[in-house]
Protein backbone atom coordinates (compact mmCIF):
# COMPACT_ATOMS: atom_id res chain seq x y z
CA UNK A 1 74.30 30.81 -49.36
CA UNK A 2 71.85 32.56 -52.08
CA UNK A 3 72.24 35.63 -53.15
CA UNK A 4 68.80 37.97 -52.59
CA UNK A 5 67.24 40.80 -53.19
CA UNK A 6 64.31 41.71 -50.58
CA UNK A 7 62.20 44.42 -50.76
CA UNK A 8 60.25 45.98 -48.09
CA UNK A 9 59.34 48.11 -44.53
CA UNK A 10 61.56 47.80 -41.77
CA UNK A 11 59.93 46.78 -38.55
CA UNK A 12 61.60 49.39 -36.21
CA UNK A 13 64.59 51.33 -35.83
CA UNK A 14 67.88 49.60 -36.82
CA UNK A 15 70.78 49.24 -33.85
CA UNK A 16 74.22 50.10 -34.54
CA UNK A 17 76.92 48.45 -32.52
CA UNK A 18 80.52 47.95 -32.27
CA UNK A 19 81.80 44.45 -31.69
CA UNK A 20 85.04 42.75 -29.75
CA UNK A 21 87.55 42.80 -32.38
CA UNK A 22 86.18 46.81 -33.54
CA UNK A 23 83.63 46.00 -36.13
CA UNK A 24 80.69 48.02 -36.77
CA UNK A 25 77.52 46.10 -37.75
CA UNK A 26 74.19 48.02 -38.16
CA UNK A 27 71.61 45.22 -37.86
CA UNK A 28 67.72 45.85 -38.82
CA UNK A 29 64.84 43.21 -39.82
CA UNK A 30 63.32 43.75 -43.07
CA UNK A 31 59.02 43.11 -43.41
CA UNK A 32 58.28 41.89 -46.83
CA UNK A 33 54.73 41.18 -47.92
CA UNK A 34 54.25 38.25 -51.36
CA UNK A 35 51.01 38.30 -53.35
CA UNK A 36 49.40 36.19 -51.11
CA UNK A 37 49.45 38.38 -48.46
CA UNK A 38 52.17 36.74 -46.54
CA UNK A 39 54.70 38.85 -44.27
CA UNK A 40 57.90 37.13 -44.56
CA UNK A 41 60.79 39.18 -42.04
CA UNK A 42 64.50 39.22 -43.18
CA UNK A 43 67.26 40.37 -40.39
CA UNK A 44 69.91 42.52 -42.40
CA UNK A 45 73.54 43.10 -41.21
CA UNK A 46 74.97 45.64 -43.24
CA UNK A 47 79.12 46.43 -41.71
CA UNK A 48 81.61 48.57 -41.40
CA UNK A 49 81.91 52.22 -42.56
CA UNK A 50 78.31 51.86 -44.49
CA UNK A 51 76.70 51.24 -41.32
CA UNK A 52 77.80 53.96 -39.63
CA UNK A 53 76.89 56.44 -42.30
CA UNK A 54 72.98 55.34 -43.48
CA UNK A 55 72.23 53.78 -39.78
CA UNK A 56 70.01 57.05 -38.52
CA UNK A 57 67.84 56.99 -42.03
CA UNK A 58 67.01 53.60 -41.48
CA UNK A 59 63.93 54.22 -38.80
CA UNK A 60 60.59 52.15 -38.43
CA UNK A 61 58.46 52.16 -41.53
CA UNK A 62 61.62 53.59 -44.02
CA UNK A 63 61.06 51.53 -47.43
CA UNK A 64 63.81 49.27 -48.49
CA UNK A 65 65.95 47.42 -51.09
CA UNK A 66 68.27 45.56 -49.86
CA UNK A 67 70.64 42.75 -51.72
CA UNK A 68 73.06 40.18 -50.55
CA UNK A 69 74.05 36.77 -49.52
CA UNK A 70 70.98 35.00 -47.68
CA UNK A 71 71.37 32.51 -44.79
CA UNK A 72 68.81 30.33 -42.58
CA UNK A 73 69.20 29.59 -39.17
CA UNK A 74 67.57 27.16 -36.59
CA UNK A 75 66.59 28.30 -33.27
CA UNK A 76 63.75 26.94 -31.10
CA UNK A 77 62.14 25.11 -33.71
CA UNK A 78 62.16 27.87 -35.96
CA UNK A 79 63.77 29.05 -39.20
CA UNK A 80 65.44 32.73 -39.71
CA UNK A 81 65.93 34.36 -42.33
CA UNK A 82 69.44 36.67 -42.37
CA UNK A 83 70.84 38.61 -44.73
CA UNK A 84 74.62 39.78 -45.68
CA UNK A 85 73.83 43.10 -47.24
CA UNK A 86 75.59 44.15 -50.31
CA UNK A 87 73.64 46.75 -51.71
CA UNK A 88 71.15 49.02 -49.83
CA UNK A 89 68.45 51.57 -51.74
CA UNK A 90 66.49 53.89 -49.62
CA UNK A 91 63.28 54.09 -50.86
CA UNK A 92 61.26 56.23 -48.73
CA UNK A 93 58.67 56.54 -45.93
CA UNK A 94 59.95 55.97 -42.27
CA UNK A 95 58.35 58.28 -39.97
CA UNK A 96 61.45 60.95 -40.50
CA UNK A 97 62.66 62.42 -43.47
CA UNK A 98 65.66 63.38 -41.36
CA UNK A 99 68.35 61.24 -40.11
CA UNK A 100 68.17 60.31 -36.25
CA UNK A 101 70.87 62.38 -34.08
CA UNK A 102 73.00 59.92 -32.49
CA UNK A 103 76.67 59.67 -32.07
CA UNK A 104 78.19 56.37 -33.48
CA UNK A 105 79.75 54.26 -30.68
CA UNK A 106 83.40 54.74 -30.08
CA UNK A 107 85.61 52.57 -31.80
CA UNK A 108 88.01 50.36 -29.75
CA UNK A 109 92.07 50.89 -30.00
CA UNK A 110 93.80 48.18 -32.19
CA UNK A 111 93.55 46.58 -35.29
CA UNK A 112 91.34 48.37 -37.93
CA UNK A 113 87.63 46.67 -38.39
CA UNK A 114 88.20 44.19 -41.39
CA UNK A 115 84.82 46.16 -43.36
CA UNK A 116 83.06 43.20 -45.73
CA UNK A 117 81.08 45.80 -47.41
CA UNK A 118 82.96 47.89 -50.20
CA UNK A 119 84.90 50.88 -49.33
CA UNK A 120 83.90 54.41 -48.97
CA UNK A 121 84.59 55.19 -52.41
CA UNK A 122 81.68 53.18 -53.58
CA UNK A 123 78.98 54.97 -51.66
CA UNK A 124 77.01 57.11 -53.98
CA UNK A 125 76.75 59.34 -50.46
């Protein structure tokens, strides 16, 4: 794994969801154009309590920074880019400058979520 920064546009409205087991992942793809031109797309998972707090600002077009561990993976012939994310920045755009009203998805009985991002304490919001 490589750690990454990626800059860029996201490509639609991010999905959050609530896995077996209680963990909250907000997952959204990440457009990022190089100096020649190229559009290279990064899918982000950022977890836990993160997710559920930034997931309605991050709508189709919003600008992003977003930092972490980056993966590949093989399907079909092809190669994906994914990213762990560590560190999100807002940056602007989107076609919103108000979060999306939507009620997080319930969260299952049982063991806590085990949240890989940092705690609540570290959120600047």
């Amino acid at each position: 794994m490589i750690h990454s920064v990626v800059c860029g546009n996201l490509g639609k409205d991010a999905e959050l969801k609530t896995l077996n087991g209680g963990k909250i992942v907000c997952n959204f793809s990440v457009a990022s154009t190089g100096r020649d031109k190229a559009t290279t797309w990064v899918g982000c998972a950022l977890w836990g309590a993160r997710a559920e707090k930034v997931h309605t600002y991050l709508t189709k077009g919003t600008k992003v920074a977003v930092s972490g561990q980056l993966t590949t993976r093989e399907h079909n012939g092809k190669t994906y880019l994914e990213l762990d994310v560590s560190e999100l920045e807002l940056l602007g755009g989107g076609r919103r400058d108000e979060p999306r009203d939507e009620t997080p998805p319930p969260r299952r009985s049982g063991k806590p979520s085990d949240n890989r991002g940092p705690s609540d304490d570290e959120i600047p919001f």
